[in-house]
PDB file of N, CA and C in Angstrom:
ATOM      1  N   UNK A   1      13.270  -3.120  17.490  1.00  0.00           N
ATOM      2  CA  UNK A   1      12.239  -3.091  16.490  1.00  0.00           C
ATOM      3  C   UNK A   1      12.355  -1.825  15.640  1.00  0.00           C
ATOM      4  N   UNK A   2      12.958  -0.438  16.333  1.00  0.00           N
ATOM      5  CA  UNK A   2      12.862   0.632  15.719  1.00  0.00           C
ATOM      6  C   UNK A   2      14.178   0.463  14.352  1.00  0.00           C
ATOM      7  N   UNK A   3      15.225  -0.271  14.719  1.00  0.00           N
ATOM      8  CA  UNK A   3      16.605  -0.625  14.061  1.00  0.00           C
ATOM      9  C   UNK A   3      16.151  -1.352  12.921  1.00  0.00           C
ATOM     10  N   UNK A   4      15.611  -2.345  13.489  1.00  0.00           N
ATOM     11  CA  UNK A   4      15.244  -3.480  11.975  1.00  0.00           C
ATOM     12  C   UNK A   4      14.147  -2.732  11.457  1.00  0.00           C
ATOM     13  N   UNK A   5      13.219  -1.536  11.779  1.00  0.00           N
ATOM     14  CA  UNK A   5      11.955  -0.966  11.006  1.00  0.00           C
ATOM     15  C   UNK A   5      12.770  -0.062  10.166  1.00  0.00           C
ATOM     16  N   UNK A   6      13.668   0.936  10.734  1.00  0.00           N
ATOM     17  CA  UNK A   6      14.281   1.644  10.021  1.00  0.00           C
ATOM     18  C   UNK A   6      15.499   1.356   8.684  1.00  0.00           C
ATOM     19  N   UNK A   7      16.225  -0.375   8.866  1.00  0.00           N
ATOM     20  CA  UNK A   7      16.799  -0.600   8.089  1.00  0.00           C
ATOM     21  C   UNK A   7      15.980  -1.016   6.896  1.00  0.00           C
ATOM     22  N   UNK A   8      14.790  -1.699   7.234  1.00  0.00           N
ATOM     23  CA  UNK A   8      13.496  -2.115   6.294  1.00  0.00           C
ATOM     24  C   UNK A   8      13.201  -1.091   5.227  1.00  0.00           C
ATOM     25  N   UNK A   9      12.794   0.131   5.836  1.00  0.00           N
ATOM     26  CA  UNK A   9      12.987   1.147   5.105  1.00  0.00           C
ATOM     27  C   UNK A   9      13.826   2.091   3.984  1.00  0.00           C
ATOM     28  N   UNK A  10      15.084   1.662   4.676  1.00  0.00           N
ATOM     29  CA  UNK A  10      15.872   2.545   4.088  1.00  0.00           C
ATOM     30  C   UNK A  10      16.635   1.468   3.059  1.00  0.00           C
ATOM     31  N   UNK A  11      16.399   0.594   2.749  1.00  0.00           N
ATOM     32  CA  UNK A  11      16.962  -0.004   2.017  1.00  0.00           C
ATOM     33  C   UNK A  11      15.918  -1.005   1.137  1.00  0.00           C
ATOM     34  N   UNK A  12      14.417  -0.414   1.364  1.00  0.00           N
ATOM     35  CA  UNK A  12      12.935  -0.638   0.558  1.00  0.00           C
ATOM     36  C   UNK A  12      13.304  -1.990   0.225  1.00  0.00           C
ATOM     37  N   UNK A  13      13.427  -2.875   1.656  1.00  0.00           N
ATOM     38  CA  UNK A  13      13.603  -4.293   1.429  1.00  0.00           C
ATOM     39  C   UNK A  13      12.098  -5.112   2.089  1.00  0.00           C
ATOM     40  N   UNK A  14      11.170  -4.764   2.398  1.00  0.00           N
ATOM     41  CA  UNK A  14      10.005  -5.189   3.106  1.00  0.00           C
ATOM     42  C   UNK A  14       9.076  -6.024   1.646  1.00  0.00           C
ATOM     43  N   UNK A  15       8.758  -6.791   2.362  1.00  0.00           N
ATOM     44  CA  UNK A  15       8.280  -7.466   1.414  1.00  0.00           C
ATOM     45  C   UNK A  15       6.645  -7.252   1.906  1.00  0.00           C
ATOM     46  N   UNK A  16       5.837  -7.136   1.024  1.00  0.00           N
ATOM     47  CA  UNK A  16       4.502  -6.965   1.272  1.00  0.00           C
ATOM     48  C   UNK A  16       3.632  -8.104   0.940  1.00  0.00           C
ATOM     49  N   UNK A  17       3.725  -8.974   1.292  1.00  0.00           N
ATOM     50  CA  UNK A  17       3.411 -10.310   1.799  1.00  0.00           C
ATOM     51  C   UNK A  17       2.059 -10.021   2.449  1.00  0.00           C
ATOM     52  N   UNK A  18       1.186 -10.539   2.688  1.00  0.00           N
ATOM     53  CA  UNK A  18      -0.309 -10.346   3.869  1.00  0.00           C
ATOM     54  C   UNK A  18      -0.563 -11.057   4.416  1.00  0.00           C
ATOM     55  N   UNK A  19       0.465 -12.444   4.341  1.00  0.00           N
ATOM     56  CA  UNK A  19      -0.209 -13.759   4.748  1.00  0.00           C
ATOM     57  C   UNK A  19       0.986 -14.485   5.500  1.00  0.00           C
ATOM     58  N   UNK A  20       1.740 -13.831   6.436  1.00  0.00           N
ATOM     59  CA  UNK A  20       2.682 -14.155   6.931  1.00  0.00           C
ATOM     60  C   UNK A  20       2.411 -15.151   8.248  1.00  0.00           C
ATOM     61  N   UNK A  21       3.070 -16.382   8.203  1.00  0.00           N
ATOM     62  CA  UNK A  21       2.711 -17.209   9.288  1.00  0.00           C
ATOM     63  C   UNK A  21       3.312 -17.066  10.583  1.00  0.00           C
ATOM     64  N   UNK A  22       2.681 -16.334  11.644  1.00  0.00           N
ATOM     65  CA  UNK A  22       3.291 -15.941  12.938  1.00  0.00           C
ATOM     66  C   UNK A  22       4.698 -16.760  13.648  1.00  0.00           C
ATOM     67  N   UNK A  23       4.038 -17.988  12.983  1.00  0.00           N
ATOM     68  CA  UNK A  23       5.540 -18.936  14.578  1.00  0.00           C
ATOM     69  C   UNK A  23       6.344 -19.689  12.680  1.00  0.00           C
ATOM     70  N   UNK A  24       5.277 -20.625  12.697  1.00  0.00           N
ATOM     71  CA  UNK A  24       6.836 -20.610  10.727  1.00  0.00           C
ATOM     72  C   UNK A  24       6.752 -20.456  10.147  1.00  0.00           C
ATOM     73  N   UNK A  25       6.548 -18.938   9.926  1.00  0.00           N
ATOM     74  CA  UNK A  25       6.919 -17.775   9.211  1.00  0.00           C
ATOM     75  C   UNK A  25       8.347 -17.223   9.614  1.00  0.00           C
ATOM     76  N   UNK A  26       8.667 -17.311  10.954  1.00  0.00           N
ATOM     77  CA  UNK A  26       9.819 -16.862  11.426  1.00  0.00           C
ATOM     78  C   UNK A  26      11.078 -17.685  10.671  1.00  0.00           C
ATOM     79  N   UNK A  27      11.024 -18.700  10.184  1.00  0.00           N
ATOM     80  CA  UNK A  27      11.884 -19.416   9.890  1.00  0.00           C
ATOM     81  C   UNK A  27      12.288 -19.325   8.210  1.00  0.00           C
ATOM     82  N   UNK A  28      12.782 -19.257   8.000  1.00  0.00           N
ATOM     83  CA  UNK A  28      13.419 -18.942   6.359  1.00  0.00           C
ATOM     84  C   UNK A  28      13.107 -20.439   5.488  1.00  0.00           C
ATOM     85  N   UNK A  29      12.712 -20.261   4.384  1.00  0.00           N
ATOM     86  CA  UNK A  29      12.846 -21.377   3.684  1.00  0.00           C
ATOM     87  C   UNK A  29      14.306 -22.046   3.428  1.00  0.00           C
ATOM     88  N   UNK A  30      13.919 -23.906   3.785  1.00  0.00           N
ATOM     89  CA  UNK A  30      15.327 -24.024   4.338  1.00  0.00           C
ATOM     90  C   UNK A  30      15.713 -25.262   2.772  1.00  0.00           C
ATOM     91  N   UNK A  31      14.980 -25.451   1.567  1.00  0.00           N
ATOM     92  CA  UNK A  31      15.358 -25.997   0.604  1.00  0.00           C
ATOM     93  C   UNK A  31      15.293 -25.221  -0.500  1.00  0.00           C
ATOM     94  N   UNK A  32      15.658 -25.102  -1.704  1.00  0.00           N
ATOM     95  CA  UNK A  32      15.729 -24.376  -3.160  1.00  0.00           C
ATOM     96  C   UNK A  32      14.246 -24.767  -3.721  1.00  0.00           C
ATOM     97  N   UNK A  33      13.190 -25.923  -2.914  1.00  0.00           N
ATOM     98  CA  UNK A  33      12.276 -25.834  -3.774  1.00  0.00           C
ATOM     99  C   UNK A  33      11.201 -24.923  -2.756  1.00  0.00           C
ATOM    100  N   UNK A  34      11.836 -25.268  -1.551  1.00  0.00           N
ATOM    101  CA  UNK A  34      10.631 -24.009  -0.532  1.00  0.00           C
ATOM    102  C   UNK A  34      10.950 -22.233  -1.321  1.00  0.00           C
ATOM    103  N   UNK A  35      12.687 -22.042  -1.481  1.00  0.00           N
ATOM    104  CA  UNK A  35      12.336 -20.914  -1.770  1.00  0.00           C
ATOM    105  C   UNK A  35      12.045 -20.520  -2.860  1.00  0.00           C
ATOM    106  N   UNK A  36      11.556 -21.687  -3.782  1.00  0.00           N
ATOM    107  CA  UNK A  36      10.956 -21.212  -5.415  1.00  0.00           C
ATOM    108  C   UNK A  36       9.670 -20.689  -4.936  1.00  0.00           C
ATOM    109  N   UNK A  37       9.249 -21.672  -4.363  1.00  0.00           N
ATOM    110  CA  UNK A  37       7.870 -21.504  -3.717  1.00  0.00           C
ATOM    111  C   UNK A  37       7.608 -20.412  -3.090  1.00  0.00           C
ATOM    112  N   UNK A  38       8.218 -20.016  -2.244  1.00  0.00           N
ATOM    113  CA  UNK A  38       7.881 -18.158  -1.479  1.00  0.00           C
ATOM    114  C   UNK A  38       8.352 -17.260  -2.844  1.00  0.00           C
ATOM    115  N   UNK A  39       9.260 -17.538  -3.291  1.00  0.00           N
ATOM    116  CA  UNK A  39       9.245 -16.184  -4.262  1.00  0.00           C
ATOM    117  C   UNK A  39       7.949 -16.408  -5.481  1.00  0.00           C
ATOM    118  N   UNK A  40       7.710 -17.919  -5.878  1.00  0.00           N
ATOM    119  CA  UNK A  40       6.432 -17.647  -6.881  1.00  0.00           C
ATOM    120  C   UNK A  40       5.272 -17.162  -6.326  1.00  0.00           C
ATOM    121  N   UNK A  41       5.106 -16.925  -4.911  1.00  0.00           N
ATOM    122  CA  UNK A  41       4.276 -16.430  -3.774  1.00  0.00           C
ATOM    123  C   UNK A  41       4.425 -14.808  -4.260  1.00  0.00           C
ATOM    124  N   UNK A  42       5.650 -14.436  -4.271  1.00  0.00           N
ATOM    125  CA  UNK A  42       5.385 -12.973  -3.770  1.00  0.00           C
ATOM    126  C   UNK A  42       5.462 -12.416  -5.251  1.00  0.00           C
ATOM    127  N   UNK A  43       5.717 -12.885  -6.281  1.00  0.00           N
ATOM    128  CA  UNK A  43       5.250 -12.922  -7.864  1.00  0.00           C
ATOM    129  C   UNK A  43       3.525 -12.339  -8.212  1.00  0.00           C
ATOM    130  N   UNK A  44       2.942 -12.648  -7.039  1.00  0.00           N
ATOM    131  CA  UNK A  44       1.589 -12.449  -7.368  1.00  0.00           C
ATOM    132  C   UNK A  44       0.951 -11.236  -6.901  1.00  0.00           C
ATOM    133  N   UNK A  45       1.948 -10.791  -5.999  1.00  0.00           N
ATOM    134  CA  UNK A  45       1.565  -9.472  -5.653  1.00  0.00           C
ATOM    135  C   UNK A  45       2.101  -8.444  -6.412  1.00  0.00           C
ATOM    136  N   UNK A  46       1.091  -7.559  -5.975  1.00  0.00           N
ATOM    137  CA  UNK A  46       1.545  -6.089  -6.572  1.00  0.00           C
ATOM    138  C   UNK A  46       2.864  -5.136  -6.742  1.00  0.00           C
ATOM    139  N   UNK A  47       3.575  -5.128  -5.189  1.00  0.00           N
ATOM    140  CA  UNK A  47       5.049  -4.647  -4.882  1.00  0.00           C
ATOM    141  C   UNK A  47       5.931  -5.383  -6.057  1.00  0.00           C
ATOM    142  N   UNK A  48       5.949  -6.675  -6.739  1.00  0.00           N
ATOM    143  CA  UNK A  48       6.597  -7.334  -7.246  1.00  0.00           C
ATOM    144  C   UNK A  48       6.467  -7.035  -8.791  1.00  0.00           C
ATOM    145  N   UNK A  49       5.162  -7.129  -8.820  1.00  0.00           N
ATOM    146  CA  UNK A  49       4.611  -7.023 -10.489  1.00  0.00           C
ATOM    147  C   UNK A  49       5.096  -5.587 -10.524  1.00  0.00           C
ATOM    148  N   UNK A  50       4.817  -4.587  -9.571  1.00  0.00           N
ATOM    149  CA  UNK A  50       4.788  -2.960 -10.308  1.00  0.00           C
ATOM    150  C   UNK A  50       6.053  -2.083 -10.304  1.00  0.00           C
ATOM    151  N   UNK A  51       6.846  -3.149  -8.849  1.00  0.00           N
ATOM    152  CA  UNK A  51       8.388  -2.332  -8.400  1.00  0.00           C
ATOM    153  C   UNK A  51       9.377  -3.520  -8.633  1.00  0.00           C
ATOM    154  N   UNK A  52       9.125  -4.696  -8.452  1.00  0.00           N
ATOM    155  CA  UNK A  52      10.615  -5.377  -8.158  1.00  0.00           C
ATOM    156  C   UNK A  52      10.269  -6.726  -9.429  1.00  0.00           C
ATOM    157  N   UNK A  53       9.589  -6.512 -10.107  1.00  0.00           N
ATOM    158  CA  UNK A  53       9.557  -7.342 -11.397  1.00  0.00           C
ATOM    159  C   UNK A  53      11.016  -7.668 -12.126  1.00  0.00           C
ATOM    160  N   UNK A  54      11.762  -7.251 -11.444  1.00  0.00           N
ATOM    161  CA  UNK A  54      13.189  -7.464 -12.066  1.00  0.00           C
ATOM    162  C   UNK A  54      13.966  -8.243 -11.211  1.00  0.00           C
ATOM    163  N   UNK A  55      13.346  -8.920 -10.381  1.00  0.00           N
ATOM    164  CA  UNK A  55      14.001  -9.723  -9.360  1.00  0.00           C
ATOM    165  C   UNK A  55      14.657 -10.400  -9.786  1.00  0.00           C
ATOM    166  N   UNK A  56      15.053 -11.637  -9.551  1.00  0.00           N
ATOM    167  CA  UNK A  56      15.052 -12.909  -9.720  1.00  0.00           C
ATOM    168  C   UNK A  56      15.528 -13.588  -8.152  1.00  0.00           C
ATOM    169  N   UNK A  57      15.487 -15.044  -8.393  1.00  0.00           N
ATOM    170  CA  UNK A  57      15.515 -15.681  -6.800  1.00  0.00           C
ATOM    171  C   UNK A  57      16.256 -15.256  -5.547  1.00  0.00           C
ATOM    172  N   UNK A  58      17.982 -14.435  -6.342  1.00  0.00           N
ATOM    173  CA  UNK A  58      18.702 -14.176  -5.526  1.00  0.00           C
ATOM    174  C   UNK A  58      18.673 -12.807  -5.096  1.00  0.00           C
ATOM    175  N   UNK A  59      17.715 -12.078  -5.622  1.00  0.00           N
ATOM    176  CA  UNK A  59      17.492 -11.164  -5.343  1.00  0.00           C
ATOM    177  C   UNK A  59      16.455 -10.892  -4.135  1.00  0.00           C
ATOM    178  N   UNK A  60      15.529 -11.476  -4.230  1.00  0.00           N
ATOM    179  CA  UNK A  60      14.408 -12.177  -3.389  1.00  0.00           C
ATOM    180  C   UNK A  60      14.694 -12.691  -2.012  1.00  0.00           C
ATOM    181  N   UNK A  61      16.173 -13.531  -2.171  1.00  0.00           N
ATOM    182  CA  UNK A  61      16.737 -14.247  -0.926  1.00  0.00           C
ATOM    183  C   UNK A  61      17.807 -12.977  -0.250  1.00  0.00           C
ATOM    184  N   UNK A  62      17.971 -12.162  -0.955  1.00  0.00           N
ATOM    185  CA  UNK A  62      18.506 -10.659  -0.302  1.00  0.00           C
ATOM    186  C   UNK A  62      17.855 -10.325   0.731  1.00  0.00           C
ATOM    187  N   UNK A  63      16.612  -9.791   0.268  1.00  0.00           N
ATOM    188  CA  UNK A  63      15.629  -8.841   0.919  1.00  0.00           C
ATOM    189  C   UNK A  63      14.570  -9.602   2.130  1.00  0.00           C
ATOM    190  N   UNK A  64      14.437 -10.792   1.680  1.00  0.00           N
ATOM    191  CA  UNK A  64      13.933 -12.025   2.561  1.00  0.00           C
ATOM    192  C   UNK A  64      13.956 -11.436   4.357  1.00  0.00           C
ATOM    193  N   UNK A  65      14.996 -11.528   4.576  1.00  0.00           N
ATOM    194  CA  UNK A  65      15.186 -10.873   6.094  1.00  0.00           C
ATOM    195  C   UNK A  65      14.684 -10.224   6.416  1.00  0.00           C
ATOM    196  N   UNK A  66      14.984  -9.322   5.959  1.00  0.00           N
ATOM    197  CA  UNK A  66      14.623  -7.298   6.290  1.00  0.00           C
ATOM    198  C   UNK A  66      13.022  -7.673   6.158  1.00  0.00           C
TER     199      UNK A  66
END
């Protein structure tokens, strides 16, 4: 946990999400229209609008993990 907290960090890939679903949440969006859908999700937050407004999908499916 300390490995994946510290890579999270150091590579300011955490997504600040608030509404993460404990059991499938764990699972990655597994079609192109689920992951339109999580990234028009994280579009609405703040981290996105104020720091990573320059995303786009594949950028999004980068950081997804971490």
């Amino acid at each position: 946990m300390v490995v994946v907290g510290g890579i999270t960090r150091l590579t300011h890939s955490g997504l600040s999400i608030s509404n993460y679903k404990l059991i499938s949440g764990t699972i990655p969006p597994m079609s192109e229209v689920e992951w339109q859908e999580a990234f028009d999700l994280y579009k609405q937050y703040p981290e996105y609008q104020k720091l990573n407004n320059h995303f786009d999908l594949q950028d999004f499916k980068d950081i997804y993990f971490w």
